[in-house]
Each structure stands twice: as structure tokens, then as C-alpha cells.
PDB file of N, CA and C in Angstrom:
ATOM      1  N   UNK A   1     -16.297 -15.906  -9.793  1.00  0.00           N
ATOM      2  CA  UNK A   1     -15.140 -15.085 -10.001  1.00  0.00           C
ATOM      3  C   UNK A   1     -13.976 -15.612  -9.180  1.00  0.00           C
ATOM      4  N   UNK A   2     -12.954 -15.562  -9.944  1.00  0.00           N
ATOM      5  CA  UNK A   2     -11.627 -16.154  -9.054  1.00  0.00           C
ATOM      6  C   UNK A   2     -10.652 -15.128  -8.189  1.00  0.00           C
ATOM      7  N   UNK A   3     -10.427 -15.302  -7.274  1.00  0.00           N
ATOM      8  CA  UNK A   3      -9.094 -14.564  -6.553  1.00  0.00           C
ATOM      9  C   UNK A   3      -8.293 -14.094  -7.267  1.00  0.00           C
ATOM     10  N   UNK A   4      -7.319 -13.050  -7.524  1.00  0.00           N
ATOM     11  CA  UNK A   4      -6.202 -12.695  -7.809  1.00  0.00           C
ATOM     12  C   UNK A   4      -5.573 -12.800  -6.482  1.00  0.00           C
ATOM     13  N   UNK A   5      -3.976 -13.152  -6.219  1.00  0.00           N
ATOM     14  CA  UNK A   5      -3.064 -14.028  -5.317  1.00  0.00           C
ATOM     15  C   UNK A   5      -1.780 -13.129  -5.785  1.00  0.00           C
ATOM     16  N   UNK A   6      -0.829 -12.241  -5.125  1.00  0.00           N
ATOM     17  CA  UNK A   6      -0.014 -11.974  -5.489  1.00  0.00           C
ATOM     18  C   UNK A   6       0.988 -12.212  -4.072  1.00  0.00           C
ATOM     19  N   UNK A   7       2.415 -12.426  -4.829  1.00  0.00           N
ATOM     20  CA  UNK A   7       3.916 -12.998  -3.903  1.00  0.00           C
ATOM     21  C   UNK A   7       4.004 -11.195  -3.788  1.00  0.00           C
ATOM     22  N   UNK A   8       4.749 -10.727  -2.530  1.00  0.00           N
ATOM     23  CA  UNK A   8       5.132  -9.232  -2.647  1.00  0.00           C
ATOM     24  C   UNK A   8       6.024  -9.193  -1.800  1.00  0.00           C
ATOM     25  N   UNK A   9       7.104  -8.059  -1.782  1.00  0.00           N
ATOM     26  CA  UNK A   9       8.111  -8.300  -0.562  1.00  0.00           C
ATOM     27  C   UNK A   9       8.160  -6.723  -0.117  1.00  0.00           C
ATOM     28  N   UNK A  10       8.210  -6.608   1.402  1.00  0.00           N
ATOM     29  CA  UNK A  10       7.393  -5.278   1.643  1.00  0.00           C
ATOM     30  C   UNK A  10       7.845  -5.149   3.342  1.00  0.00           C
ATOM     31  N   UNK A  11       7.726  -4.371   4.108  1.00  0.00           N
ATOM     32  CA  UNK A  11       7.733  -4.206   5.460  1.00  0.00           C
ATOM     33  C   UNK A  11       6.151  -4.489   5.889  1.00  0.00           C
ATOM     34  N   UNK A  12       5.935  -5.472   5.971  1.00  0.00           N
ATOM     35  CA  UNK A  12       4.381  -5.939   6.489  1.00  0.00           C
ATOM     36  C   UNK A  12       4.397  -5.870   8.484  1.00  0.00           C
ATOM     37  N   UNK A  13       4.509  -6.778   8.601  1.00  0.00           N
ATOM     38  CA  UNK A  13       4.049  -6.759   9.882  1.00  0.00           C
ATOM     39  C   UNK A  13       5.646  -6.557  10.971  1.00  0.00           C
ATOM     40  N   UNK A  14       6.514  -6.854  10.364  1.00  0.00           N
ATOM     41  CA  UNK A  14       7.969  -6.387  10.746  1.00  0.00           C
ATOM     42  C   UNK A  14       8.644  -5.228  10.773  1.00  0.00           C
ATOM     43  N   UNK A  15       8.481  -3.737  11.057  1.00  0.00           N
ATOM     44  CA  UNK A  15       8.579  -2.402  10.140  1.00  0.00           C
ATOM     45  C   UNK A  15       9.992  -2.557  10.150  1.00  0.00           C
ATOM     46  N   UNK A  16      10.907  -3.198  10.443  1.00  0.00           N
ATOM     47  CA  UNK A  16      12.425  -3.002   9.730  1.00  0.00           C
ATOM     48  C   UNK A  16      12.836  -3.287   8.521  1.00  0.00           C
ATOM     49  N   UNK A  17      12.315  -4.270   9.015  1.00  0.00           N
ATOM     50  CA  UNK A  17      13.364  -5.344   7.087  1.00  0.00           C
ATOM     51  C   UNK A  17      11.933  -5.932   6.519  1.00  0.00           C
ATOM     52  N   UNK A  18      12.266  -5.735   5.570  1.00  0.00           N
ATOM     53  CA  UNK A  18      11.253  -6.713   3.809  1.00  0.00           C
ATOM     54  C   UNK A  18      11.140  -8.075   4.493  1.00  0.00           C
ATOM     55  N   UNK A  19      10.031  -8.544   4.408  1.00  0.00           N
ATOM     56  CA  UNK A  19       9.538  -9.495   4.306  1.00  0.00           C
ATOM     57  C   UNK A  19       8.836 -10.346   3.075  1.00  0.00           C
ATOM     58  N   UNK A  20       8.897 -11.668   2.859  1.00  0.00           N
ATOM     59  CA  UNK A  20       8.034 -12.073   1.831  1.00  0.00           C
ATOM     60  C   UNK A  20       6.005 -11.997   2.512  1.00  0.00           C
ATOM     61  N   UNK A  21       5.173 -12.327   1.613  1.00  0.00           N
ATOM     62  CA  UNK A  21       3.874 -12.054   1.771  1.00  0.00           C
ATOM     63  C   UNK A  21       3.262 -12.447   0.275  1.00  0.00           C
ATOM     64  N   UNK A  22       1.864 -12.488   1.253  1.00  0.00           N
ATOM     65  CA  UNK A  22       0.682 -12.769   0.135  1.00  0.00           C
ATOM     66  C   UNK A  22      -0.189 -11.677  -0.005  1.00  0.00           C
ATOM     67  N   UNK A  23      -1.103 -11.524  -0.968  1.00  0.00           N
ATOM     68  CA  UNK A  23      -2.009 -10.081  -1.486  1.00  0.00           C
ATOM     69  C   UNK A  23      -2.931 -11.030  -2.187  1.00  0.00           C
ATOM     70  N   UNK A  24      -4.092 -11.009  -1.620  1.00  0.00           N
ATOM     71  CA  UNK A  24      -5.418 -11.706  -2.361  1.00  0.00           C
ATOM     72  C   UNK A  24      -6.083 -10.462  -2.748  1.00  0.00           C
ATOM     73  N   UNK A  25      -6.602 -10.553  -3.617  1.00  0.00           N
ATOM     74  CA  UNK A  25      -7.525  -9.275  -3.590  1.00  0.00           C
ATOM     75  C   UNK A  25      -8.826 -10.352  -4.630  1.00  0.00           C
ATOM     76  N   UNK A  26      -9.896 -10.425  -3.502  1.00  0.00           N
ATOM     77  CA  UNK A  26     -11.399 -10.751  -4.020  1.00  0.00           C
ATOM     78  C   UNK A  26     -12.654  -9.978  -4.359  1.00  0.00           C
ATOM     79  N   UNK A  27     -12.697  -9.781  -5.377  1.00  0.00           N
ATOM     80  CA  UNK A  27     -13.566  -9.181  -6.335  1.00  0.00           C
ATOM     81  C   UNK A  27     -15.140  -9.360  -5.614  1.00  0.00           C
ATOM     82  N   UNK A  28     -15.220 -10.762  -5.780  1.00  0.00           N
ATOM     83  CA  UNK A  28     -16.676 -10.779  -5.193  1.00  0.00           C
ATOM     84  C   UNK A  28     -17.199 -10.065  -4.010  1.00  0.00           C
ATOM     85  N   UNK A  29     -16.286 -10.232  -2.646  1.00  0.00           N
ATOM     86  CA  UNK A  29     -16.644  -9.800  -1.540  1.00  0.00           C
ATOM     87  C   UNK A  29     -15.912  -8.144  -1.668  1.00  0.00           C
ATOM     88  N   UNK A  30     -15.294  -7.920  -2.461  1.00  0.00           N
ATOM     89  CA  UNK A  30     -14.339  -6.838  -2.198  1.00  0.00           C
ATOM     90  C   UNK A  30     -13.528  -6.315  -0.613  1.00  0.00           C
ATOM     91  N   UNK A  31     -12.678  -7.385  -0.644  1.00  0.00           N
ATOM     92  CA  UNK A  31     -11.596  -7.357   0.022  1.00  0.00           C
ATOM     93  C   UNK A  31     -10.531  -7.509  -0.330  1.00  0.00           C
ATOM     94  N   UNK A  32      -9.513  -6.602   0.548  1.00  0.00           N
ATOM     95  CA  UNK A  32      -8.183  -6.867  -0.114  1.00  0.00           C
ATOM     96  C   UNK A  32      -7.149  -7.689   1.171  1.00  0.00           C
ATOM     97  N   UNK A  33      -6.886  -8.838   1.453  1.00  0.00           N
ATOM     98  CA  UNK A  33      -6.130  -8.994   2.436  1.00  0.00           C
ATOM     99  C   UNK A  33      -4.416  -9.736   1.873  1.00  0.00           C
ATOM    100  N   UNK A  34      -4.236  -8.877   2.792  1.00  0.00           N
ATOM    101  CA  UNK A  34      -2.313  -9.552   3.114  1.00  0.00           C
ATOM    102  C   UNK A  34      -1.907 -10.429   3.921  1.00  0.00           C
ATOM    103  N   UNK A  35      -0.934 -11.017   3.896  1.00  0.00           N
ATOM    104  CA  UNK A  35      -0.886 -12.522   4.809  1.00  0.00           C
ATOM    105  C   UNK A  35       0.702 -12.485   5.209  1.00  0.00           C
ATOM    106  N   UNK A  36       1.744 -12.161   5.937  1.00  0.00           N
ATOM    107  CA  UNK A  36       3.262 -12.231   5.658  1.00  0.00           C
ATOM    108  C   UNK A  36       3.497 -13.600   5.763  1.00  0.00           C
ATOM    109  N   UNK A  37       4.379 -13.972   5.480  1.00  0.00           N
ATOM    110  CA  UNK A  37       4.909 -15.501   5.089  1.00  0.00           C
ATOM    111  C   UNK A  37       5.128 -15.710   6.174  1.00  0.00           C
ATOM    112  N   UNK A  38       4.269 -17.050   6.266  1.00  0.00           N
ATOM    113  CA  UNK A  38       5.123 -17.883   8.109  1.00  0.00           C
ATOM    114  C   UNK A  38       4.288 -17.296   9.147  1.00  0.00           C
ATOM    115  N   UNK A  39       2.800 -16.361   9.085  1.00  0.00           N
ATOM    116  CA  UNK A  39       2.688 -15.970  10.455  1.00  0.00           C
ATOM    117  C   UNK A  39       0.918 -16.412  10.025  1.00  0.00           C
ATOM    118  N   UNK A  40       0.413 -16.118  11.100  1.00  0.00           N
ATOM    119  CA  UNK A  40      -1.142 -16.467  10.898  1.00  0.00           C
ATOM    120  C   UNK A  40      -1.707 -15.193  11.243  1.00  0.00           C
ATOM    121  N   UNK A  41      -1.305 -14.241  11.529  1.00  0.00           N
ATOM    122  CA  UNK A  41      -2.381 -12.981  11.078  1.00  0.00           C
ATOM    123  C   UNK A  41      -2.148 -12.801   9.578  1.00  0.00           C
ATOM    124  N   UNK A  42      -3.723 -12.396   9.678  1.00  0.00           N
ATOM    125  CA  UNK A  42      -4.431 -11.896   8.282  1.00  0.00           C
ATOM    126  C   UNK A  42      -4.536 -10.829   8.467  1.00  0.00           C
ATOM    127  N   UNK A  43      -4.437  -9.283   7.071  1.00  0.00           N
ATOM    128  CA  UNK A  43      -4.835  -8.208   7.505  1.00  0.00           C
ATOM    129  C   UNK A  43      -5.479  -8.269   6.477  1.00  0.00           C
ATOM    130  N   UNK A  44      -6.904  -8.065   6.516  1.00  0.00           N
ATOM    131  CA  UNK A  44      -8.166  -7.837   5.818  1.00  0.00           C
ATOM    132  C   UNK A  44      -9.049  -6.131   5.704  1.00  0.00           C
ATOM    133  N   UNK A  45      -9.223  -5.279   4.368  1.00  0.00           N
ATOM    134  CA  UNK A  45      -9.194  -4.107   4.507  1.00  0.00           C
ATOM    135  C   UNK A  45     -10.490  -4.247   3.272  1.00  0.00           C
ATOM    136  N   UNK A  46     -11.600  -3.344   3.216  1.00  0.00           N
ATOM    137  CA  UNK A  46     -12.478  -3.191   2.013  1.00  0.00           C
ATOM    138  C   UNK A  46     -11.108  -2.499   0.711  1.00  0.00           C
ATOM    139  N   UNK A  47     -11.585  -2.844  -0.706  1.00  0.00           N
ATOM    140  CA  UNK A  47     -11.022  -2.009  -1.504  1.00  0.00           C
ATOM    141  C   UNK A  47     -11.313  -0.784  -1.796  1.00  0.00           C
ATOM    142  N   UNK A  48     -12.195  -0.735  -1.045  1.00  0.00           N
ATOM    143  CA  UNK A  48     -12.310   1.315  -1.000  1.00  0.00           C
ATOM    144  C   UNK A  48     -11.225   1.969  -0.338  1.00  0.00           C
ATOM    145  N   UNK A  49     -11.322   1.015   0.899  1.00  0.00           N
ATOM    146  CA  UNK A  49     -10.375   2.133   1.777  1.00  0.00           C
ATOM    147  C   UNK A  49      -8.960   1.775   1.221  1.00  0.00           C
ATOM    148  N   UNK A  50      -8.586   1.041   0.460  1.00  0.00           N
ATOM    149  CA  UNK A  50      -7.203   0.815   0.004  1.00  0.00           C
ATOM    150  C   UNK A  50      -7.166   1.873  -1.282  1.00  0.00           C
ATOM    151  N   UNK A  51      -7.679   2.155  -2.098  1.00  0.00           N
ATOM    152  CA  UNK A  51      -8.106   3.098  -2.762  1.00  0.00           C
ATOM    153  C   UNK A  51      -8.134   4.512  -2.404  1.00  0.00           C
ATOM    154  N   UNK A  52      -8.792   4.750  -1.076  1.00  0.00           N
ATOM    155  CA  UNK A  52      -8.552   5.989  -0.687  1.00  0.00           C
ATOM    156  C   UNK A  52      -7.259   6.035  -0.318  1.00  0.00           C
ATOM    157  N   UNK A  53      -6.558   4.906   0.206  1.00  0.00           N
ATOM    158  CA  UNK A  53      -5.054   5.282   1.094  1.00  0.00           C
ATOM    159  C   UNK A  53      -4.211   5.481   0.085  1.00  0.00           C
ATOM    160  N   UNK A  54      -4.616   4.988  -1.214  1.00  0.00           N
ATOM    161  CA  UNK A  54      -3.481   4.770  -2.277  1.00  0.00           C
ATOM    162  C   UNK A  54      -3.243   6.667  -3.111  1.00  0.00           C
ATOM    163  N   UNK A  55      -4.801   6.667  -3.155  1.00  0.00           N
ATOM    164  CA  UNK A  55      -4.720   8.399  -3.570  1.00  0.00           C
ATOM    165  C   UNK A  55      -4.342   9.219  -2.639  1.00  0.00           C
ATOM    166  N   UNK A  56      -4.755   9.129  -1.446  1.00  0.00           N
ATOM    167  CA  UNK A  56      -3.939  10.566  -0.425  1.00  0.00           C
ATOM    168  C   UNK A  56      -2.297  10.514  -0.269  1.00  0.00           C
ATOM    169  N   UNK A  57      -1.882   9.209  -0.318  1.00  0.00           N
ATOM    170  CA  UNK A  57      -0.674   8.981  -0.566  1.00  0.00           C
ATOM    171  C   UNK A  57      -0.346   9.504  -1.541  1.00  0.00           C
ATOM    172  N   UNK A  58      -0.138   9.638  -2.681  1.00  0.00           N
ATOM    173  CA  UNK A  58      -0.068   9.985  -3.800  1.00  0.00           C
ATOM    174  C   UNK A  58      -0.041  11.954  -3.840  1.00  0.00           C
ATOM    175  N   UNK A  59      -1.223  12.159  -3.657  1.00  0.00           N
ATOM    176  CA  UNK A  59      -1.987  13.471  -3.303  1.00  0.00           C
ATOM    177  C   UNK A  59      -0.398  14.238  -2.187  1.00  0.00           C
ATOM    178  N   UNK A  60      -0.589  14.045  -1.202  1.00  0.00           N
ATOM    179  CA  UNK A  60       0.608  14.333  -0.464  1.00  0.00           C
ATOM    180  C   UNK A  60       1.836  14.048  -0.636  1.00  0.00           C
ATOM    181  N   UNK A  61       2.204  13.356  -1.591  1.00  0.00           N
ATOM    182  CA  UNK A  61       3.959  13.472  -2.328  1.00  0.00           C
ATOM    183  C   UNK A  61       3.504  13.988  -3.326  1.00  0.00           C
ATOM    184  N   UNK A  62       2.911  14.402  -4.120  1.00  0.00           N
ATOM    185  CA  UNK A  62       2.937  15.418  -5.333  1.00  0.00           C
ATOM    186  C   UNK A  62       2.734  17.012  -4.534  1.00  0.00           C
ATOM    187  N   UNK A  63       2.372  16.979  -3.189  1.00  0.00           N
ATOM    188  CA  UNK A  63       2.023  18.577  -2.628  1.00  0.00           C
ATOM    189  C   UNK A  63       3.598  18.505  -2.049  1.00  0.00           C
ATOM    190  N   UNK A  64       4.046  17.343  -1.268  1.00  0.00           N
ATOM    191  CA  UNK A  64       5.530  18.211  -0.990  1.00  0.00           C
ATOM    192  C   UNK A  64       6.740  18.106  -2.372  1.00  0.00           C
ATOM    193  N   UNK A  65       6.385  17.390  -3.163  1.00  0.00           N
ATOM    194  CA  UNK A  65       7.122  17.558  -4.300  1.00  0.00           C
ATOM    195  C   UNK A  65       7.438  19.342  -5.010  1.00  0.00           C
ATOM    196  N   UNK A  66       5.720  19.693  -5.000  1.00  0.00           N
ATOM    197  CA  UNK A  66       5.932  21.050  -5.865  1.00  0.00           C
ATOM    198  C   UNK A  66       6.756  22.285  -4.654  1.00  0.00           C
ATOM    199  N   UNK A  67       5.993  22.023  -3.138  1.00  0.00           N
ATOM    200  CA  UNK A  67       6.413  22.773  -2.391  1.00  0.00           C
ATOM    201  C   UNK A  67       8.129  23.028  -2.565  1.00  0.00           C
ATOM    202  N   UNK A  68       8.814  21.840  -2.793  1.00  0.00           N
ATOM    203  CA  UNK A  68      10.174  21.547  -3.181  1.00  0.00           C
ATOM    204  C   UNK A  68      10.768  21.995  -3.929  1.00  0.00           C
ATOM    205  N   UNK A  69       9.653  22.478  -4.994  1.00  0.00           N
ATOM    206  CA  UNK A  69      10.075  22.845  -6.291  1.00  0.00           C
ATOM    207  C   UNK A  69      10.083  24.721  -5.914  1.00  0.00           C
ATOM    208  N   UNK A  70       8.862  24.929  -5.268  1.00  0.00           N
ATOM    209  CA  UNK A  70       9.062  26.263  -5.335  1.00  0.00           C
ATOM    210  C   UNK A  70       9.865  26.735  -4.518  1.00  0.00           C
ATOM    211  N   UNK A  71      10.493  26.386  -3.601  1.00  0.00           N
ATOM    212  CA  UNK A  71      11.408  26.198  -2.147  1.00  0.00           C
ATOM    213  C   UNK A  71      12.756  26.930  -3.158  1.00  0.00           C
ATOM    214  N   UNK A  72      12.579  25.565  -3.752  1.00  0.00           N
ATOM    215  CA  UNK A  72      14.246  25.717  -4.877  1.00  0.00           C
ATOM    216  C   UNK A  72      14.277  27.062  -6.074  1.00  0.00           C
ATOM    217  N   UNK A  73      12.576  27.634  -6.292  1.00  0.00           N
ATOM    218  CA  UNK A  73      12.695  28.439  -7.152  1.00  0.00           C
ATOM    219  C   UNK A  73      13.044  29.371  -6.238  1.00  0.00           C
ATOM    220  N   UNK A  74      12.691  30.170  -5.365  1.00  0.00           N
ATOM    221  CA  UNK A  74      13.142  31.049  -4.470  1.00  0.00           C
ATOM    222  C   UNK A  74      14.112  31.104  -4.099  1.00  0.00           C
ATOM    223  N   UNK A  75      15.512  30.193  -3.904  1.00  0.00           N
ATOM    224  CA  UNK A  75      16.661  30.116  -3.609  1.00  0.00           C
ATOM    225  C   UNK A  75      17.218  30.574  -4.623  1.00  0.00           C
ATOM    226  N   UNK A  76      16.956  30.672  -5.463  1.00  0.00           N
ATOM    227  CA  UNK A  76      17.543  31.067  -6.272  1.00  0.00           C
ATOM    228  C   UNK A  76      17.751  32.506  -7.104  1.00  0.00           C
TER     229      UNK A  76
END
């Protein structure tokens, strides 16, 4: 099975400004690691736990979304 390799531009290891970066994600071993352009740390994560981070993320902007919503129905 081959690597998928993706270019991404993102606040990686810099939290101010976008950076360029790499995104391997290997099937076989199931890992997902990121690489920012120009540096030699690797951040290496199972695809579960990227999976879980991707749904609670998700999960918690759709709970303050509605809260928002009902916020605004009451103001009214």
C-alpha cells in the first residue's frame, strides 16, 4: 500500500502565521504524521486519535452554534 503525501498551509509548529507543511497519512501502519517545511520535527499521531479530535471538534462548534441560535431566539 502506498502513502498518501499532502502540501497544506496551516499554523503547525509556529502558532502565529501559516506555514507551508507535509501530511503523510499511512494506511498500513496507521499513522498520520505532519512535517512543517524546513524543520526536522515530525509530529506523528495514530488515525484514531485524529479522528476522535476531528469529531469533538466538530461536536463542540455545532453545541455553541445552536446555543447562539437560541441566545438570539430569546432576544428577541
Amino acid at each position: 500500500m502506498r502513502v498518501a503525501r499532502f502540501r497544506i498551509i496551516g499554523r503547525l509548529d509556529s502558532a502565529g502565521s501559516p506555514q507551508v507543511g507535509t501530511v503523510v497519512i499511512n494506511r498500513q501502519t496507521g499513522l498520520f504524521t505532519v512535517r512543517p517545511l524546513r524543520r526536522k520535527r515530525v509530529y506523528e499521531m495514530p488515525l484514531a486519535i485524529v479522528a476522535e479530535v476531528v469529531c469533538k471538534k466538530i461536536i463542540i462548534a455545532e453545541l455553541i452554534e445552536k446555543r447562539k441560535a437560541k441566545k438570539g431566539r430569546r432576544a428577541c
